[in-house]
Protein backbone atom coordinates (compact mmCIF):
# COMPACT_ATOMS: atom_id res chain seq x y z
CA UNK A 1 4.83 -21.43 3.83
CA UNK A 2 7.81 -23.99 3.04
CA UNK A 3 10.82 -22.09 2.95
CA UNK A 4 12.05 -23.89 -0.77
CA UNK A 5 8.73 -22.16 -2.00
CA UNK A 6 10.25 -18.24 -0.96
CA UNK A 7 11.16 -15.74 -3.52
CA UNK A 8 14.20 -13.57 -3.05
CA UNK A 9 15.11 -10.21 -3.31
CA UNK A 10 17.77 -9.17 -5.78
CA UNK A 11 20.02 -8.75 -3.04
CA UNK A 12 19.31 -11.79 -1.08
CA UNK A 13 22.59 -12.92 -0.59
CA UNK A 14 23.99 -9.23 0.36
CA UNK A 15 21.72 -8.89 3.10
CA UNK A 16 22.64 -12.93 4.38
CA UNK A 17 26.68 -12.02 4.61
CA UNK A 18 25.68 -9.22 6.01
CA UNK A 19 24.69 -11.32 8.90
CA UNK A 20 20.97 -10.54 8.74
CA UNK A 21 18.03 -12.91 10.08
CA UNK A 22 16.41 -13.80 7.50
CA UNK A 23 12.37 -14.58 7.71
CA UNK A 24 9.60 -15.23 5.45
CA UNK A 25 7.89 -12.15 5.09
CA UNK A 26 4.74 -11.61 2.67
CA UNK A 27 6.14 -14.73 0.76
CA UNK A 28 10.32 -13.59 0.41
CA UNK A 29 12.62 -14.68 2.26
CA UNK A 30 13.41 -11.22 3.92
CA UNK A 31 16.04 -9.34 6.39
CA UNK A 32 13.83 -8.83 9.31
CA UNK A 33 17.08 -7.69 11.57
CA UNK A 34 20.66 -7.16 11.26
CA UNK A 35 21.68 -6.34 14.76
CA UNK A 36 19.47 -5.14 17.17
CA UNK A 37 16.01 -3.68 16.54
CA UNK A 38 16.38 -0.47 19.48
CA UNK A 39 19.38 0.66 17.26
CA UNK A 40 18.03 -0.21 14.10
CA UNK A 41 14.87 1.68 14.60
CA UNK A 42 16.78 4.59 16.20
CA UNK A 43 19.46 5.17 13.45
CA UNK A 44 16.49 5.82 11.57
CA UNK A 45 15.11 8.03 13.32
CA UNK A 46 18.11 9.99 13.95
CA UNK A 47 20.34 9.40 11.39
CA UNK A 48 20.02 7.70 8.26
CA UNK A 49 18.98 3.73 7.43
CA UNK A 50 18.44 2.03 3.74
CA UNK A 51 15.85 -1.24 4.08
CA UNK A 52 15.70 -3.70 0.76
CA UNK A 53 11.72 -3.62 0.01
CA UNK A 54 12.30 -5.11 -3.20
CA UNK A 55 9.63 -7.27 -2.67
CA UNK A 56 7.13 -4.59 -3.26
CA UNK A 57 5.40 -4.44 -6.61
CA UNK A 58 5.26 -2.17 -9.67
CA UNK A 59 3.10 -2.45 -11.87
CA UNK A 60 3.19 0.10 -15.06
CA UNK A 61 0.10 1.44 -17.00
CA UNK A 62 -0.54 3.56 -20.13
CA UNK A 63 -3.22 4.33 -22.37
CA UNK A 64 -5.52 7.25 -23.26
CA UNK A 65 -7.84 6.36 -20.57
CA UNK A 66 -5.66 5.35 -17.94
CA UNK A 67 -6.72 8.14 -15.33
CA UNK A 68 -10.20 7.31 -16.16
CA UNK A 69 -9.48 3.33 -15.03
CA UNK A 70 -7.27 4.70 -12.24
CA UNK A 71 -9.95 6.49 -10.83
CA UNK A 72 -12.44 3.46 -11.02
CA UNK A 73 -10.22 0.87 -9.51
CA UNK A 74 -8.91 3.48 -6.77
CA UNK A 75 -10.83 5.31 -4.16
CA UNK A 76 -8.67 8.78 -3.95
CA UNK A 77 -8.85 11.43 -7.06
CA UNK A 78 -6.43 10.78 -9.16
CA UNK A 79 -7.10 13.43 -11.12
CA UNK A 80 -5.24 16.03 -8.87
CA UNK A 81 -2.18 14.23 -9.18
CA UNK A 82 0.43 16.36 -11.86
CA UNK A 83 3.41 15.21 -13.57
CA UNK A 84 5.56 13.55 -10.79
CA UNK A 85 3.20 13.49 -7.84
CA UNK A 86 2.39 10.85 -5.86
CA UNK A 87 -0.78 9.87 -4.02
CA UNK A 88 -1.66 7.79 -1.34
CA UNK A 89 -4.67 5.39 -2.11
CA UNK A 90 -6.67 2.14 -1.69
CA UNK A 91 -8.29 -0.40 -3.78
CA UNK A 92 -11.94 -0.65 -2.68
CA UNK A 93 -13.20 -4.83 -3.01
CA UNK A 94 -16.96 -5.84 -3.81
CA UNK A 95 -17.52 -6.49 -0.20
CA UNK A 96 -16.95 -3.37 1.43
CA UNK A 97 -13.63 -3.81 2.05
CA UNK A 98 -10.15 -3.20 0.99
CA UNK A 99 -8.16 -5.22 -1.80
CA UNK A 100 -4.68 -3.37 -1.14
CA UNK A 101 -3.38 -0.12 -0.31
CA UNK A 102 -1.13 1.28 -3.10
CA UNK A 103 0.77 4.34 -4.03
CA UNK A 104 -0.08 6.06 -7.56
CA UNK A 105 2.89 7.75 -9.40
CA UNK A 106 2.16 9.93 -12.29
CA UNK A 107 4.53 10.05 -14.90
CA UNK A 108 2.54 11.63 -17.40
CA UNK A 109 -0.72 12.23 -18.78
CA UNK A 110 -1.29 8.41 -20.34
CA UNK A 111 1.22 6.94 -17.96
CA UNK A 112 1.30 5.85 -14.01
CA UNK A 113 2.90 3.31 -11.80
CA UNK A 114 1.00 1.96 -9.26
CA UNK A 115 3.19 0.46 -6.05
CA UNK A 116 1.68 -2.30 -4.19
CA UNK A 117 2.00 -4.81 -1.18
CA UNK A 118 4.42 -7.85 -1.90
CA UNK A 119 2.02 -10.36 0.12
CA UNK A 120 -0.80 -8.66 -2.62
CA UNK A 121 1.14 -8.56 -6.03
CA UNK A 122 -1.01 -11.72 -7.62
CA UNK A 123 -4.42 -10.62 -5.86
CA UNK A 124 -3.80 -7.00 -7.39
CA UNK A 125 -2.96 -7.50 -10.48
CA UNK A 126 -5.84 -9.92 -10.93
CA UNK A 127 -8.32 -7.52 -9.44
CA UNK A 128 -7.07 -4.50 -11.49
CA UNK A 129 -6.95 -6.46 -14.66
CA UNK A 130 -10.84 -7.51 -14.44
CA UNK A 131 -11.47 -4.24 -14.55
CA UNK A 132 -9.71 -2.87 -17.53
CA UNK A 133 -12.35 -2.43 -19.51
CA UNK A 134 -10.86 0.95 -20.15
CA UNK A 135 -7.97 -0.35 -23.45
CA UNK A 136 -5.40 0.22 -20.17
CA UNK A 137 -2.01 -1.28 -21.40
CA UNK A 138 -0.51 -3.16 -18.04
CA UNK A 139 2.79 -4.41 -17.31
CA UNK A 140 3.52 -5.99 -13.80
CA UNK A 141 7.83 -5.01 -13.58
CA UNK A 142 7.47 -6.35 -10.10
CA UNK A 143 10.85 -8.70 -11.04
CA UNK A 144 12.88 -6.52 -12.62
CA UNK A 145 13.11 -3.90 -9.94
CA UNK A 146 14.59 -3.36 -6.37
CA UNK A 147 13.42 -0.67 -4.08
CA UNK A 148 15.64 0.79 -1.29
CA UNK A 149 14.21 3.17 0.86
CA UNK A 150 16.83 5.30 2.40
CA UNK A 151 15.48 6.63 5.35
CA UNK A 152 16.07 9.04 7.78
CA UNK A 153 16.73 12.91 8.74
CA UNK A 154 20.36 12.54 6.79
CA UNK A 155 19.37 10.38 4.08
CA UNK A 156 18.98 13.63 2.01
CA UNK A 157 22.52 14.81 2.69
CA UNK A 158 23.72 11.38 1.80
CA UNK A 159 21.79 10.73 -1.86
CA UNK A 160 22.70 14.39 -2.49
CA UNK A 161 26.06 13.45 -2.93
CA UNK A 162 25.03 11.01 -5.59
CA UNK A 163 22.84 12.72 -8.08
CA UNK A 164 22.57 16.41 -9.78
CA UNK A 165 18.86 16.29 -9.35
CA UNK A 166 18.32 18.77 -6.44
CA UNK A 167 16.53 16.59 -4.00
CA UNK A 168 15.77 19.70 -1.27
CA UNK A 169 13.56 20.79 -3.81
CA UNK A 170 11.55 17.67 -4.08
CA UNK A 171 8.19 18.01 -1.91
CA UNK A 172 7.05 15.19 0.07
CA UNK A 173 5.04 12.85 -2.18
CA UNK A 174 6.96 13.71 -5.32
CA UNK A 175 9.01 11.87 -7.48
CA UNK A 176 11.49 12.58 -10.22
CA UNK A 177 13.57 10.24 -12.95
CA UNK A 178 17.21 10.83 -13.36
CA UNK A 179 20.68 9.97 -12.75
CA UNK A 180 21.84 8.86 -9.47
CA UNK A 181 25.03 7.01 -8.51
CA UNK A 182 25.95 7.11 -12.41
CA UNK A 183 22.70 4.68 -13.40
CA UNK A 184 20.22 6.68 -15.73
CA UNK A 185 16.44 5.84 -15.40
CA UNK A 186 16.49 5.97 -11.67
CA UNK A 187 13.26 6.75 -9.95
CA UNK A 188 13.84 9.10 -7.43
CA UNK A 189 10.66 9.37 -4.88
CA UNK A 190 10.01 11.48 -2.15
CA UNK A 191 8.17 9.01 0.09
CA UNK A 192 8.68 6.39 2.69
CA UNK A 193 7.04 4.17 5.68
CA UNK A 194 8.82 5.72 8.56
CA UNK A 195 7.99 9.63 9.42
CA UNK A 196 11.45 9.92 9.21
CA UNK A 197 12.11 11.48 6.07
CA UNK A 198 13.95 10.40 3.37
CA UNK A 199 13.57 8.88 -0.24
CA UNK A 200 12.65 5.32 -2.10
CA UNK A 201 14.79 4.43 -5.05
CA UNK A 202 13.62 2.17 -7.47
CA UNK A 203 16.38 0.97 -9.50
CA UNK A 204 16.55 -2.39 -12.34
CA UNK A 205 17.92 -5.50 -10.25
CA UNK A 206 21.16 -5.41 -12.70
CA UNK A 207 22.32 -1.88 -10.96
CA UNK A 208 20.69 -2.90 -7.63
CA UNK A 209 24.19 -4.14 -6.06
CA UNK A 210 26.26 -0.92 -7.02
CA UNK A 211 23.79 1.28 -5.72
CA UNK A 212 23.60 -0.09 -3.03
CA UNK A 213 27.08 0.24 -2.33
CA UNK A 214 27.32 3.79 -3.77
CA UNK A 215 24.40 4.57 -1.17
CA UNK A 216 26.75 3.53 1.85
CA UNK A 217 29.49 4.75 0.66
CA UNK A 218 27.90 8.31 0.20
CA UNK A 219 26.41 7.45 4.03
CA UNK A 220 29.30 6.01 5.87
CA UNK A 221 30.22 9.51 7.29
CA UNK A 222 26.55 9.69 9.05
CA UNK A 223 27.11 6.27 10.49
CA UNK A 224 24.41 4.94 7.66
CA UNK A 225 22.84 1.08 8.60
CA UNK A 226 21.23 -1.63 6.82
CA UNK A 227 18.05 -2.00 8.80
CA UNK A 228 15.74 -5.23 9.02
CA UNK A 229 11.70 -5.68 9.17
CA UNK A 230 11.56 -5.49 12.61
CA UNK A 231 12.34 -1.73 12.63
CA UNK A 232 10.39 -0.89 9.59
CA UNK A 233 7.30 -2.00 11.60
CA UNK A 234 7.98 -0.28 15.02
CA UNK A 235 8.87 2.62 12.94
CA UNK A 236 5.75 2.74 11.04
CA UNK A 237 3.43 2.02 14.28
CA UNK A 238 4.60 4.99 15.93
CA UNK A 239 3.52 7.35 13.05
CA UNK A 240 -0.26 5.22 13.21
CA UNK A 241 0.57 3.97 9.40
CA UNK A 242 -1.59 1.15 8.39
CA UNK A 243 -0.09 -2.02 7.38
CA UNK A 244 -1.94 -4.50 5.41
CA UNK A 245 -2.88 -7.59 6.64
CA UNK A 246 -3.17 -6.17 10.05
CA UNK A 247 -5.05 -2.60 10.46
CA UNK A 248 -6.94 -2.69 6.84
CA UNK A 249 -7.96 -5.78 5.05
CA UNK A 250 -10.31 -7.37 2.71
CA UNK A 251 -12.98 -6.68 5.33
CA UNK A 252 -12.21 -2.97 6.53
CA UNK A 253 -13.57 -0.10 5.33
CA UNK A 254 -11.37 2.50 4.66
CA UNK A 255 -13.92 5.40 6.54
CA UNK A 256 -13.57 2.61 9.50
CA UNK A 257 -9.68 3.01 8.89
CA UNK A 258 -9.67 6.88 9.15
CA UNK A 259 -8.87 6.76 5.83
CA UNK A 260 -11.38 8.90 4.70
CA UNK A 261 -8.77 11.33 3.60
CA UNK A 262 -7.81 9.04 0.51
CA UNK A 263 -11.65 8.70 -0.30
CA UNK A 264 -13.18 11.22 -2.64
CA UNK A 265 -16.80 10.95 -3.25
CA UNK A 266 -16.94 13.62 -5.87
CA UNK A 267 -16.13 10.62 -8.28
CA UNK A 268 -17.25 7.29 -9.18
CA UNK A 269 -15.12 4.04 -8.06
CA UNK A 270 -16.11 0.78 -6.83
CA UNK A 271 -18.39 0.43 -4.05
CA UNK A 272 -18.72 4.62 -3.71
CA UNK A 273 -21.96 4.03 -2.44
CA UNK A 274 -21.37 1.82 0.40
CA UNK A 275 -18.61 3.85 2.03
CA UNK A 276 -20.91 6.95 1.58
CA UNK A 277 -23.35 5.49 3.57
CA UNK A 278 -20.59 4.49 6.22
CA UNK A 279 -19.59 8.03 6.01
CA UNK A 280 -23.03 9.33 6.67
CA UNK A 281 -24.44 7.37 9.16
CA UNK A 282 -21.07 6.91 11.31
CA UNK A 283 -19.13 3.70 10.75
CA UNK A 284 -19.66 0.70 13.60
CA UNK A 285 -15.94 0.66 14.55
CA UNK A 286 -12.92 2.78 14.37
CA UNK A 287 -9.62 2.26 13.97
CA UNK A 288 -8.12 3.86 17.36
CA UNK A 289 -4.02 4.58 18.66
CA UNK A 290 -3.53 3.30 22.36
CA UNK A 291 -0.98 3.79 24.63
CA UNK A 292 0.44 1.55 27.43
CA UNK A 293 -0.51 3.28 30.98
CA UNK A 294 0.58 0.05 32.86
CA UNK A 295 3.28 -2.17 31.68
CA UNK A 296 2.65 -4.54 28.58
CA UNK A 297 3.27 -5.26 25.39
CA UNK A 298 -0.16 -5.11 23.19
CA UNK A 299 0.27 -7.73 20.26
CA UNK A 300 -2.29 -8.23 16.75
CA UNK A 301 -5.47 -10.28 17.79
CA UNK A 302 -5.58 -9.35 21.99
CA UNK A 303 -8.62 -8.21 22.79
CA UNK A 304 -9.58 -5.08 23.78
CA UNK A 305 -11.44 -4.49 27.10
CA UNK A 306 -14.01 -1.26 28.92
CA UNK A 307 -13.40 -0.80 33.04
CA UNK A 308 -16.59 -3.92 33.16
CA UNK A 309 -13.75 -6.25 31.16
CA UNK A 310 -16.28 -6.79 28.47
CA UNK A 311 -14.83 -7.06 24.62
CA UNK A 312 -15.04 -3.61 22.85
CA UNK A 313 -12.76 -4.52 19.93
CA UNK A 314 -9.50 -6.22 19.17
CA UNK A 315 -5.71 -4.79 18.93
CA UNK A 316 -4.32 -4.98 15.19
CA UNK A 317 -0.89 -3.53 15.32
CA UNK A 318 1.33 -3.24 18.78
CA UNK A 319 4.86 -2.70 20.05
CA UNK A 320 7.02 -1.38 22.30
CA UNK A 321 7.86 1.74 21.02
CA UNK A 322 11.36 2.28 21.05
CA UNK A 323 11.49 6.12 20.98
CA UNK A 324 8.52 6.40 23.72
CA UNK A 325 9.89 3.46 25.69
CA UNK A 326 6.31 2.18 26.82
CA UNK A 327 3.31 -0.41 24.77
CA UNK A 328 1.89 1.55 22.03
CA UNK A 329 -0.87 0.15 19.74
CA UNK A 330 -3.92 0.29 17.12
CA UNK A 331 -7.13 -1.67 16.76
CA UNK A 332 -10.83 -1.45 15.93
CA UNK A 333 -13.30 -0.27 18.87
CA UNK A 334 -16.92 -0.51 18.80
CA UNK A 335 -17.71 3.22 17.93
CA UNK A 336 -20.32 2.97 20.91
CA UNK A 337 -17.22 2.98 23.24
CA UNK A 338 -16.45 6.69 23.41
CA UNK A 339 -13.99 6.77 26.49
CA UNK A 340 -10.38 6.81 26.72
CA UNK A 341 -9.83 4.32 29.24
CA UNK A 342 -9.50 0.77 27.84
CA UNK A 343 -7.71 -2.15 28.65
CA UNK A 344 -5.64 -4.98 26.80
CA UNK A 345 -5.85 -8.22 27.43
CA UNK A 346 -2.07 -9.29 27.98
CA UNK A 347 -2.31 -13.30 29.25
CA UNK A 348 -5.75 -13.10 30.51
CA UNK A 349 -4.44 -9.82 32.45
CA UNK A 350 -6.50 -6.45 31.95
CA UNK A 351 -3.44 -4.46 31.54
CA UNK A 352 -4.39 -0.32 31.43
CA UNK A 353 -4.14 1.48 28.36
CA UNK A 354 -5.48 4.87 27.03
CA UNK A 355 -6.80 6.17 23.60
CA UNK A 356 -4.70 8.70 22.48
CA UNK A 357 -4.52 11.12 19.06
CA UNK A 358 -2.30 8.97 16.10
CA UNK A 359 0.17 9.33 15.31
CA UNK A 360 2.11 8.50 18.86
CA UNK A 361 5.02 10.40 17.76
């Protein structure tokens, strides 16, 4: 993609005087790393880190029968989800596969926000809108929010300063709307891409900037960082979370994914059948976690080898873990293979590697 043709965040030019390396990322121009990517990734972990993933999409829906159309277009049941809950979901395709994976906020009975990949916004929108057969009213608010996600084991002691809405007594996978850092209409959610901990704030592009800086401010005294990309992905691989584009895609189905968990079958939605029948008979391929036994980095698209060096699968996600110090990884494996001993193809080296429980950490 030309760079002239990348969107920006709100806060593009922040996050360039802030001396971060900018990238194309899911088409933005996006902060992949501000300093280094051990520390980065580790301030998270331990302390508290805010990452700009404005780019992500919103897109609002109300009607009578928007649960009904929720439930259709989405393969988890919507219909435990309560005033202010969150859930976890996919968007099944025609194929078998998977369109997106999304998160589904309730605000009440006839309204919900669905939150989806940046790289997906058009493709989503699209596919959810040929299936509104249902009077659903949608509004894609994609550009007209920013999303920080402050995360971390402190980020709770920091926002607390910021807002009277008691934020210890938010569960994970809640959400509430209130004031925080003075701005009113502030969504306030419980969730994040990390295992760290910590809370996404969606807040209008106008108010972005200041609370932004009200968010440091309120962190400086737990050494809070701006964190790129880079560490949102190593991050997110150690706690075996699926990214898009790389673990699930328009040909994976989530039962392959070990997703299976966000599909209900005691409902209908699009292509039930199919991943019923994956379900029952045992799907061809897994998704698996690896780690490293000898030294190596496992990268997307390396193969995946048995002790004869045939090809048993392919590696979608890998890293060196930065809290395990050693290769970790995920990728599909012919479910046929039932061992733990595999190796990764590393420069036409079979480099040893185990299959181990997700998540690593």
């Amino acid at each position: 993609m030309e760079e002239t043709n990348l969107q920006q965040v709100h806060l593009n030019d922040l996050h360039v005087s802030l001396g971060a390396k900018m990238v194309p990322f899911a088409g933005f121009n996006m902060p992949v790393l501000y300093t280094n990517l051990i520390e980065e990734h580790l301030a998270v972990r331990n302390s508290v880190g805010v990452f700009d993933v404005s780019h992500m999409g919103e897109f609002f829906l109300k009607g009578d029968r928007v649960l009904d159309f929720i439930q259709y277009v989405t393969s988890n049941d919507a219909s435990k989800l309560v005033d202010g809950k969150v859930q976890y979901s996919c968007l099944p395709n025609n194929e078998g596969g998977i369109v997106d994976d999304l998160l589904v906020y309730r605000v009440n009975a006839n309204e919900y926000i669905l939150v989806v990949n940046a790289s997906n916004i058009e493709k989503d929108w699209n596919w959810i809108s040929s299936h509104n057969s249902f009077g659903v009213e949608m509004v894609n608010r994609s550009d007209e929010y920013s999303l920080l996600a402050v995360q971390g084991p402190k980020a709770i002691l920091a926002l607390q300063k910021l807002t009277s809405v008691t934020l210890a007594d938010m569960p994970y996978y809640t959400f509430k709307i209130g004031e925080m850092a003075g701005l009113s209409d502030i969504i306030i959610s419980n969730t994040g891409y990390t295992g760290a901990g910590g809370f996404e704030i969606y807040v209008k592009n106008e108010n972005a900037l200041a609370m932004w800086n009200a968010i440091f401010e309120a962190g400086a005294e737990f050494d809070i960082k701006p964190i790129g990309l880079g560490a949102r992905d190593t991050l997110r691989t150690e706690k075996g979370y699926c990214l898009y584009g790389h673990d699930i895609d328009d040909t994976t189905s989530p039962i392959e994914a070990g997703l299976g968990w966000i599909t209900s079958f005691n409902k209908d939605f699009i292509m039930k059948d199919h991943h019923a029948a994956i379900k029952a008979n045992g799907p061809s391929k897994k998704l698996v976690g690896f780690e490293m036994i000898e030294r190596g980095i496992p990268r997307q698209h390396y193969p995946i080898l048995n002790a004869a060096g045939e090809t048993i699968g392919e590696v979608t996600s890998g890293t060196q873990s930065p809290s395990l110090s050693k290769g970790i990884g995920m990728g599909y494996v012919s479910t046929k293979h039932t061992g733990t001993e595999i190796f990764i193809s590393i420069r036409d080296k079979a480099i040893k590697a185990e299959i181990v429980k997700l998540p690593f950490l």
